[in-house]
Protein backbone atom coordinates (compact mmCIF):
# COMPACT_ATOMS: atom_id res chain seq x y z
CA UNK A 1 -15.30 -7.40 -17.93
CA UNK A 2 -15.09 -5.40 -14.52
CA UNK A 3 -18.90 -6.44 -13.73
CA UNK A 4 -17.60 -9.98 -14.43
CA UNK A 5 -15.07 -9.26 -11.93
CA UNK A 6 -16.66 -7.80 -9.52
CA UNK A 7 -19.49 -10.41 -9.39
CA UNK A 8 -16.65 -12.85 -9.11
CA UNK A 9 -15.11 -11.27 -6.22
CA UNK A 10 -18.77 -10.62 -4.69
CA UNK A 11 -19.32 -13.91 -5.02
CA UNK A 12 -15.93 -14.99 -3.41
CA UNK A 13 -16.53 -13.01 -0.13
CA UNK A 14 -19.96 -14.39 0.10
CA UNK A 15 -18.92 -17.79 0.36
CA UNK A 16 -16.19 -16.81 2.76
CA UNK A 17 -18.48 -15.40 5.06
CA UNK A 18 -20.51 -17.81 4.69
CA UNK A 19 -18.10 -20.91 5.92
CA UNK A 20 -17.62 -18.50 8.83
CA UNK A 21 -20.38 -17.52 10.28
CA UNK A 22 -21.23 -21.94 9.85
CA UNK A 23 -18.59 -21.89 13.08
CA UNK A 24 -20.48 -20.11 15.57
CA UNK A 25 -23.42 -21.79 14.37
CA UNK A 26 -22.13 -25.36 14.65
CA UNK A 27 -20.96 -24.34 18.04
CA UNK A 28 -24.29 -23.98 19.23
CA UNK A 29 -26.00 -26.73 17.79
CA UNK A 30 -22.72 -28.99 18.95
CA UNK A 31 -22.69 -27.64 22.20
CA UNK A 32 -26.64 -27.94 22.90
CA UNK A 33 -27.04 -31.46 22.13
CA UNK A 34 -23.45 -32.30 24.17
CA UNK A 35 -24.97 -30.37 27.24
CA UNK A 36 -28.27 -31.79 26.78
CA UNK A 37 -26.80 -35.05 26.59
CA UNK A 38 -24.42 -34.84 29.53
CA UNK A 39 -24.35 -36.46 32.98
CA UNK A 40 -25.85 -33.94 35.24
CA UNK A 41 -22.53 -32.91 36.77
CA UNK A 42 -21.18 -31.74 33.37
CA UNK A 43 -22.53 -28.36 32.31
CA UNK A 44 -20.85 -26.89 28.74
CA UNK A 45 -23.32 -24.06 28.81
CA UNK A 46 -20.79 -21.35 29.03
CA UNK A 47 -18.99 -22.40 26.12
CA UNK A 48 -22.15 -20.68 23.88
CA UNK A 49 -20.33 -17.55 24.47
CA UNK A 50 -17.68 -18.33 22.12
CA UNK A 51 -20.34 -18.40 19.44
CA UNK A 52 -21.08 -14.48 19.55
CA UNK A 53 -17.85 -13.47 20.47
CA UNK A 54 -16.46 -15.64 17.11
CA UNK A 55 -19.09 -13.36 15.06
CA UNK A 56 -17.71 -10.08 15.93
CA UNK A 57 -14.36 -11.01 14.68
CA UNK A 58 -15.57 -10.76 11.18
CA UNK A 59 -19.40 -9.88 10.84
CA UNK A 60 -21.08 -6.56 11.87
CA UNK A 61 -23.31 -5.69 14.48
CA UNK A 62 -26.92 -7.36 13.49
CA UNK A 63 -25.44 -10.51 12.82
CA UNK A 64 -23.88 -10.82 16.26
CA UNK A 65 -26.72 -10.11 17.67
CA UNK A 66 -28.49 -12.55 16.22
CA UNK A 67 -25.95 -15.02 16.78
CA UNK A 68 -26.06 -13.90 20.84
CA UNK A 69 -29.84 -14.29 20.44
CA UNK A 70 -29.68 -17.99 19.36
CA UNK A 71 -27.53 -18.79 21.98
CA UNK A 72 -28.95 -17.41 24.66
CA UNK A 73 -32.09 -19.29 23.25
CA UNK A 74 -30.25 -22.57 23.25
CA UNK A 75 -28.97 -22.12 26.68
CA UNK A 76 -33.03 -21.92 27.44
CA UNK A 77 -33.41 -25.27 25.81
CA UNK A 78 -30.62 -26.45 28.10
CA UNK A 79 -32.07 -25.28 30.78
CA UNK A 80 -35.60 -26.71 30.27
CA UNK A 81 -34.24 -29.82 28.85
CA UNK A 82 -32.11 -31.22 31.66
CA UNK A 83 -33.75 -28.96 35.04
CA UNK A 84 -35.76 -25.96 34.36
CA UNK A 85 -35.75 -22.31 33.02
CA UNK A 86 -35.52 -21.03 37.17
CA UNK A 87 -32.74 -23.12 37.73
CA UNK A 88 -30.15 -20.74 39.57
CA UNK A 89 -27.31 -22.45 37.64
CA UNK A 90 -29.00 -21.85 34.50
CA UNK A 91 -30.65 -18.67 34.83
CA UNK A 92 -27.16 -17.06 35.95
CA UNK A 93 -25.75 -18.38 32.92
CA UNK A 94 -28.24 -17.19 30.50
CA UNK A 95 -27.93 -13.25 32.22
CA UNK A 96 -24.20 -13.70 31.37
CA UNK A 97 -24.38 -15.17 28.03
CA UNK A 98 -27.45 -12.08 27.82
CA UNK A 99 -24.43 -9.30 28.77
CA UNK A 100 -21.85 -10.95 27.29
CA UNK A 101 -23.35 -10.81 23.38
CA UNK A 102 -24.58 -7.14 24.44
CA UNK A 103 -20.90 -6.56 25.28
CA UNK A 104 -19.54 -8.20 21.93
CA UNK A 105 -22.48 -6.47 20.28
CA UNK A 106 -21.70 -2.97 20.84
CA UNK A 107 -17.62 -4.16 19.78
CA UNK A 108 -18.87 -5.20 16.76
CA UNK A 109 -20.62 -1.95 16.18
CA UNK A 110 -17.20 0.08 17.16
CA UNK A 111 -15.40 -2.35 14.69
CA UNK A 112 -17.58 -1.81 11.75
CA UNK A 113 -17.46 1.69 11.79
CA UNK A 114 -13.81 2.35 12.02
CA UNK A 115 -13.50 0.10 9.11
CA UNK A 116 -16.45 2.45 7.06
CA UNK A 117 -14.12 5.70 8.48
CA UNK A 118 -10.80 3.75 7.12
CA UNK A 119 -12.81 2.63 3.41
CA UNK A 120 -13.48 6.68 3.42
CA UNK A 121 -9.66 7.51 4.16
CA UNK A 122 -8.61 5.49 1.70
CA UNK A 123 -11.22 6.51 -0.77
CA UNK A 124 -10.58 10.25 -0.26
CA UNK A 125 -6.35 9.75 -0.40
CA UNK A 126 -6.79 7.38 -3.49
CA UNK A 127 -8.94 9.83 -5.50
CA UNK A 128 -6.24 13.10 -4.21
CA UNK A 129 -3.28 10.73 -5.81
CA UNK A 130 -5.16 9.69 -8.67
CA UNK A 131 -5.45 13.45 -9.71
CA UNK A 132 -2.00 13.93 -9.17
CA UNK A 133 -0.17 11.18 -10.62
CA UNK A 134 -1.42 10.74 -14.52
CA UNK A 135 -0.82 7.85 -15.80
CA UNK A 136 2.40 7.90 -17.77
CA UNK A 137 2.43 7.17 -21.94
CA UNK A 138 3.01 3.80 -23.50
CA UNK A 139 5.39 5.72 -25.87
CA UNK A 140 7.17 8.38 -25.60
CA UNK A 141 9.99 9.66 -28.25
CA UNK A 142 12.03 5.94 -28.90
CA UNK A 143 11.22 4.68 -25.42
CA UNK A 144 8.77 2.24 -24.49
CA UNK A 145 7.02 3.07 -20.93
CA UNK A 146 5.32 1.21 -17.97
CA UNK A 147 4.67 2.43 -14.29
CA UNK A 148 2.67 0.93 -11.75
CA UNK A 149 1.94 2.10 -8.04
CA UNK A 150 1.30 -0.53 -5.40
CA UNK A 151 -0.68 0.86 -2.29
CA UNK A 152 -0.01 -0.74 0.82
CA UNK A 153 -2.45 -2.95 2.54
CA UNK A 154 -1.30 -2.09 5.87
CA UNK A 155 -2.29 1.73 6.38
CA UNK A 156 -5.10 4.02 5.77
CA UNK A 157 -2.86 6.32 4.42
CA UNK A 158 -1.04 6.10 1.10
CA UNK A 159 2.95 7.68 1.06
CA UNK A 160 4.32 9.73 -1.65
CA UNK A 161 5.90 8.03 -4.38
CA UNK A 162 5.54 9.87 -6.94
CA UNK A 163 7.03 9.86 -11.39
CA UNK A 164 6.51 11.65 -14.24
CA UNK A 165 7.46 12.18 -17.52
CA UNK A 166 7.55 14.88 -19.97
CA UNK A 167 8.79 15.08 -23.07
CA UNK A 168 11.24 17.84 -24.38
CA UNK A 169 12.58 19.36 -28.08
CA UNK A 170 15.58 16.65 -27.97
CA UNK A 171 14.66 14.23 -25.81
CA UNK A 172 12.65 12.87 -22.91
CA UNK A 173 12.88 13.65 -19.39
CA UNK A 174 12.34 11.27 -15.79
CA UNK A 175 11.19 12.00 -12.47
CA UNK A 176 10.89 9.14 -9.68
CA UNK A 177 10.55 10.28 -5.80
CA UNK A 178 9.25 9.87 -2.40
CA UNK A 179 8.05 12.38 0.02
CA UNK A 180 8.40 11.88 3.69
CA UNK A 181 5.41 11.21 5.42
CA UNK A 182 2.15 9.89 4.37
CA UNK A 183 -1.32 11.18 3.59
CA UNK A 184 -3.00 13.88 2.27
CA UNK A 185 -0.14 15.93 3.06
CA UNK A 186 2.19 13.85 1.09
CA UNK A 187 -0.19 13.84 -1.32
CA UNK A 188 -0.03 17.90 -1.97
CA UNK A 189 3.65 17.88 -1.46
CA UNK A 190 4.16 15.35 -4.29
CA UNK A 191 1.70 17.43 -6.18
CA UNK A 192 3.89 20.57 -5.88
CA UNK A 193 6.63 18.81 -6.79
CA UNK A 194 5.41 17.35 -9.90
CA UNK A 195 3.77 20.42 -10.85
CA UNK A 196 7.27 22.06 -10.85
CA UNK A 197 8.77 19.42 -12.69
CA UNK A 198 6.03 19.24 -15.66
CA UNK A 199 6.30 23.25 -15.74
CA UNK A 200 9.97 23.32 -15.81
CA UNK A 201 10.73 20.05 -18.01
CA UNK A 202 10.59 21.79 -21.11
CA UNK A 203 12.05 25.24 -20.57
CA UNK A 204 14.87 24.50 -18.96
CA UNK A 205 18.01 23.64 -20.92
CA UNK A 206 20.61 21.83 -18.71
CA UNK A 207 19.37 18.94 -15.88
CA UNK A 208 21.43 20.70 -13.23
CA UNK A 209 18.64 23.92 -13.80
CA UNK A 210 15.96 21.57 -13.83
CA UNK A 211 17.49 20.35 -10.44
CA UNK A 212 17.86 23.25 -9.10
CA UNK A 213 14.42 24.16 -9.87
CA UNK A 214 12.88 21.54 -8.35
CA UNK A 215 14.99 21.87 -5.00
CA UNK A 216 13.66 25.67 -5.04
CA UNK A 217 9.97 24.62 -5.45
CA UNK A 218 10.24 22.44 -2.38
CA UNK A 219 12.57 24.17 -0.33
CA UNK A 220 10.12 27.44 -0.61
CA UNK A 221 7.45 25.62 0.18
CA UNK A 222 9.33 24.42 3.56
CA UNK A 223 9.37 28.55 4.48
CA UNK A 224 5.16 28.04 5.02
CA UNK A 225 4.56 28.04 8.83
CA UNK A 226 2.51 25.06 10.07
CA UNK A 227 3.87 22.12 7.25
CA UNK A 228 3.49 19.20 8.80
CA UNK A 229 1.48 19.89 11.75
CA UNK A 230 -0.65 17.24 11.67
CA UNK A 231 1.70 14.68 11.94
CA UNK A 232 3.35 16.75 14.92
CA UNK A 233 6.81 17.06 12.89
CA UNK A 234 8.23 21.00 12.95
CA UNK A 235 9.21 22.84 10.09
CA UNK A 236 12.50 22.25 8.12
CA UNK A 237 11.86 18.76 8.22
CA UNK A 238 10.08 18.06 5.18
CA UNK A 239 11.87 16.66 2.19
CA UNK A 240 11.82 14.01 -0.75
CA UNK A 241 13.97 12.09 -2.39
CA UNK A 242 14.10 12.00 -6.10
CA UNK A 243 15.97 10.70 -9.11
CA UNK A 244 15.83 12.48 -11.82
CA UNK A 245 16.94 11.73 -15.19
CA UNK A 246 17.21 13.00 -19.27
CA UNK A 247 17.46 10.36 -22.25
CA UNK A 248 18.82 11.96 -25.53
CA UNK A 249 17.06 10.95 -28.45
CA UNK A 250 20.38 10.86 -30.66
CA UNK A 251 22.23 9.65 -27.93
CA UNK A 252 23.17 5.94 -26.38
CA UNK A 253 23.40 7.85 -22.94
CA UNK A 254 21.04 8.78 -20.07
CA UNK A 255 21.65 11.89 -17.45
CA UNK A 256 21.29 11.23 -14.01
CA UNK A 257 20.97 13.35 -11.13
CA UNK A 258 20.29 11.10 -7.56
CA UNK A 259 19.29 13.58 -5.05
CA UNK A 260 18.78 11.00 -1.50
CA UNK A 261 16.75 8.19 -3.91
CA UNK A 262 17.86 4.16 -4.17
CA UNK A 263 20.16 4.05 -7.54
CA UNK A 264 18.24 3.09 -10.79
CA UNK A 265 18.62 -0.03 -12.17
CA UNK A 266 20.18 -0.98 -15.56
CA UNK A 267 19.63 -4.15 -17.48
CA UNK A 268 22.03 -4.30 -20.26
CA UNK A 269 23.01 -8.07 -21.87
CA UNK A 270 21.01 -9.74 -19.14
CA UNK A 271 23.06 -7.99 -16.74
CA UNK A 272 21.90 -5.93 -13.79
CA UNK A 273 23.67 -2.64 -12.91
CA UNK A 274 22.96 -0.17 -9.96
CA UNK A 275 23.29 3.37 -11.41
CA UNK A 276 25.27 4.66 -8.78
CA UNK A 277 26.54 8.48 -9.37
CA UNK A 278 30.10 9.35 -8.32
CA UNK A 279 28.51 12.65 -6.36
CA UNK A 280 24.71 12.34 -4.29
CA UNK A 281 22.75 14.89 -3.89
CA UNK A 282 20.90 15.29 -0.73
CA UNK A 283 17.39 15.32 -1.05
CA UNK A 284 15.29 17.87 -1.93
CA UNK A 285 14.00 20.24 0.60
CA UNK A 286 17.56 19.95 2.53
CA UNK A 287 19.78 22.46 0.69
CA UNK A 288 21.50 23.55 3.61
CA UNK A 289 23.88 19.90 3.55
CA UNK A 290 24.52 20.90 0.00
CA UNK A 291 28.63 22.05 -1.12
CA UNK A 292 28.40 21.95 -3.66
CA UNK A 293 26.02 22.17 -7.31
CA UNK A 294 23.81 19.66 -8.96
CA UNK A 295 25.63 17.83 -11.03
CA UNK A 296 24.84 15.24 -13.94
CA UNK A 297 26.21 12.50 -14.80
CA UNK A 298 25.88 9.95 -17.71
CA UNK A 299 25.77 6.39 -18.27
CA UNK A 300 25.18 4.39 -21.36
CA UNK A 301 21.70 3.37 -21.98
CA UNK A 302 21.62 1.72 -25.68
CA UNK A 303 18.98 -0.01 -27.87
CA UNK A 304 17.22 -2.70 -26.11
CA UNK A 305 18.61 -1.53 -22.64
CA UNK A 306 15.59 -1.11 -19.87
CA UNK A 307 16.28 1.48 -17.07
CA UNK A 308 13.79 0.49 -13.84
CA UNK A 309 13.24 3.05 -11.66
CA UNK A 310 11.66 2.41 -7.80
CA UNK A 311 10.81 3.65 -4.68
CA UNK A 312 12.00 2.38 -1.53
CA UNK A 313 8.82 0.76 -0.74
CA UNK A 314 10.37 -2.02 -2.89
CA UNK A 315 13.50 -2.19 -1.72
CA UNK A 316 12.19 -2.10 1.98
CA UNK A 317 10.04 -4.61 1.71
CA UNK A 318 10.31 -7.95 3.86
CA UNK A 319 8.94 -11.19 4.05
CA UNK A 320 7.83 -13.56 7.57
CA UNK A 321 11.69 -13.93 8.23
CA UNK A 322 12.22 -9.90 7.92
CA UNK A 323 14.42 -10.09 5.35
CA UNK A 324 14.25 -6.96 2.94
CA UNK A 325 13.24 -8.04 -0.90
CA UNK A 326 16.46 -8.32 -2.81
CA UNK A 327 15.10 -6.80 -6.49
CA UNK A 328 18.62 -6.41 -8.20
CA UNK A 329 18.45 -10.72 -8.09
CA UNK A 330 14.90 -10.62 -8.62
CA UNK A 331 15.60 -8.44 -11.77
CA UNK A 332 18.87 -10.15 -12.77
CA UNK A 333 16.76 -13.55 -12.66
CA UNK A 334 14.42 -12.09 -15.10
CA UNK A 335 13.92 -13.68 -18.46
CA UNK A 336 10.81 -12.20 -20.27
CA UNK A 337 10.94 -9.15 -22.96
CA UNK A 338 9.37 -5.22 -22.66
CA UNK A 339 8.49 -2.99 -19.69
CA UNK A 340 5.40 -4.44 -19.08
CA UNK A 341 6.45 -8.30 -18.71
CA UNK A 342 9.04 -6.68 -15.80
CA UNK A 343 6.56 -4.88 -14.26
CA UNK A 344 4.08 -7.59 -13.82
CA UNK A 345 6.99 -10.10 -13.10
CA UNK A 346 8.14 -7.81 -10.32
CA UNK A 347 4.63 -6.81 -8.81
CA UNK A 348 3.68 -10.41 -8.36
CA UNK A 349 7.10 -11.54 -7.08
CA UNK A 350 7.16 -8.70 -4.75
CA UNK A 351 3.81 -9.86 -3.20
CA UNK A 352 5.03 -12.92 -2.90
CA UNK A 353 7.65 -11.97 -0.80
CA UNK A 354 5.63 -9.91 1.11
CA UNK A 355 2.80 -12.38 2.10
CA UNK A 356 0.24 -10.67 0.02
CA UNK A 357 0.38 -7.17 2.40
CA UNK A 358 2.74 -4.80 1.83
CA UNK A 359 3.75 -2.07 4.87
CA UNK A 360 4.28 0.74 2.70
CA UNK A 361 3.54 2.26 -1.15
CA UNK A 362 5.77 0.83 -4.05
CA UNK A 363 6.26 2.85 -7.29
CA UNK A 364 8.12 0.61 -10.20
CA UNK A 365 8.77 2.87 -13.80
CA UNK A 366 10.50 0.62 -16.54
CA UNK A 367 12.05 2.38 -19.72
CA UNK A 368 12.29 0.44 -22.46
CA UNK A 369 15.01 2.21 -25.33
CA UNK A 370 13.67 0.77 -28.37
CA UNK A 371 16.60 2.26 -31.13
């Protein structure tokens, strides 16, 4: 099946280029026979340069040069055709056209390798996340599971969303958040995170500890001189935002504790409700805003209730007109059944809106209570 695929989508880009690189073609041809064709007074010669500088818009280096080649061979033909190859007129034009697909050349050259050195980044930052954020269960206690991560089109880097899930003596525990920043050091501060969070999941009794665990992992980590360097940002400034939440087993009820993140949604009756907690948190990593404890608080979550936990990458994201994807309507509108359906609904709706690219990472978790 994924051979199929990728033969499919081989094929695809083939015939893309393909219909392309037939413009800068056709322009020489078209342009040849016009010019040879012409009153004498009329010269389109200097149009051929379009063709080569076309092909380094989309094809690499070799191919532009042989597109340069063929037009600075059909400028000859011009030249013999209608006066001769030492024609001034003519022979100035050829040097140009001559420099001119050198020029566009050499672009093309620059062009393709940045893209190899972006394919790499991208390679290397995908592979870092992969390790760090497993794949969640279909299953887990009597909730029904589905995650997804959308990477954005638009960067090299990938952000920081990040969720997990671990599973405790009584129930089932949540973690949703994004990291400031992008990159590989995103990537290792997520990874810290959710290291704390899968260590501490089990062990610790009340959410508030689990919390307040979590806050100490990051905020110790903040101490380290030289975080964030790279990106030229000081320490102190590092932190993530991060919902975190524990469904009972025995209980119609889930704890929440919203430290900076966008308020989980709750579908209930085909209803939409933003879990919004009476007291915020500030994110993790800034514990010096703080008055005041974590505290929890609970909301009903009953059979056949889904809880949807996201990143702002969704909520930030806008179409042409700039207008920031509404998902509580998207949600509320809605009509299929399980975690997956509204994961899949949402993913392609969100593209949608998006024209097909998004500008920054996307993390969606669904949690399905199934009795």
């Amino acid at each position: 099946m994924g051979t199929a695929r990728f033969a499919a989508h081989a094929g695809r880009s083939r015939g893309t280029y393909d219909i392309r690189l037939a413009l800068p073609l056709s322009l020489i041809v078209i342009v040849t026979v016009v010019d040879i064709l012409a009153p004498p007074e009329v010269h389109l010669g200097p149009f051929l340069v379009a063709a080569p500088a076309l092909t380094a818009s989309f094809a690499g280096p070799r191919t532009t040069g042989l597109i340069g080649a063929l037009a600075v061979l059909a400028q000859a033909v011009v030249a013999v055709a209608r006066t001769s190859l030492t024609d001034l007129n003519h022979t100035l034009q050829i040097i140009s056209l001559v420099l001119i697909s050198l020029l566009v050349t050499f672009l093309a050259r620059l062009r393709e390798r940045h893209e190899q050195q972006l394919t790499q980044l991208r390679s290397v930052a995908r592979a870092a996340q992969e390790v760090v954020l497993r794949p969640l269960p279909h299953r887990i206690g009597p909730l029904r599971l589905a995650a997804v991560y959308l990477a954005a089109e638009a960067e090299a880097q990938i952000g920081g969303d990040l969720y997990a899930a671990a599973r405790t003596t009584g129930g089932s525990r949540f973690l949703i958040g994004d990291v400031r920043g992008k990159g590989l050091e995103a990537i290792g501060e997520a990874a810290r995170l959710l290291g704390a969070f899968r260590a501490a999941a089990h062990w610790q009794p009340e959410l508030p500890a689990l919390t307040a665990y979590l806050e100490a992992a990051v905020s110790s980590d903040l101490d380290t001189p030289g975080d964030y360097a790279a990106d030229g940002e000081g320490d102190g400034e590092a932190f993530t935002t991060a919902a975190v939440l524990d469904v009972p087993d025995r209980s119609s009820v889930l704890k929440l504790i919203n430290c900076g993140h966008p308020p989980p949604l709750l579908l209930h009756s085909g209803g939409v409700t933003a879990l919004e907690v009476r007291e915020q948190a500030p994110p993790l990593g800034l514990t010096a805003f703080m008055t005041t404890g974590f505290a929890a608080q609970d909301f009903p979550f009953a059979a056949g209730d889904i809880v949807l936990l996201y990143t702002d990458g969704v909520i930030e994201t806008r179409d042409r007109h700039g207008t920031f994807y509404p998902l509580a309507d998207r949600v509320a509108a809605w009509s299929g059944e399980g975690p997956e359906a509204l994961l899949r609904y949402l993913c392609d709706d969100l593209r949608r809106h998006a024209g097909g690219h998004l500008g920054d990472d996307a993390a969606l978790v669904a949690i399905l209570r199934e009795r």
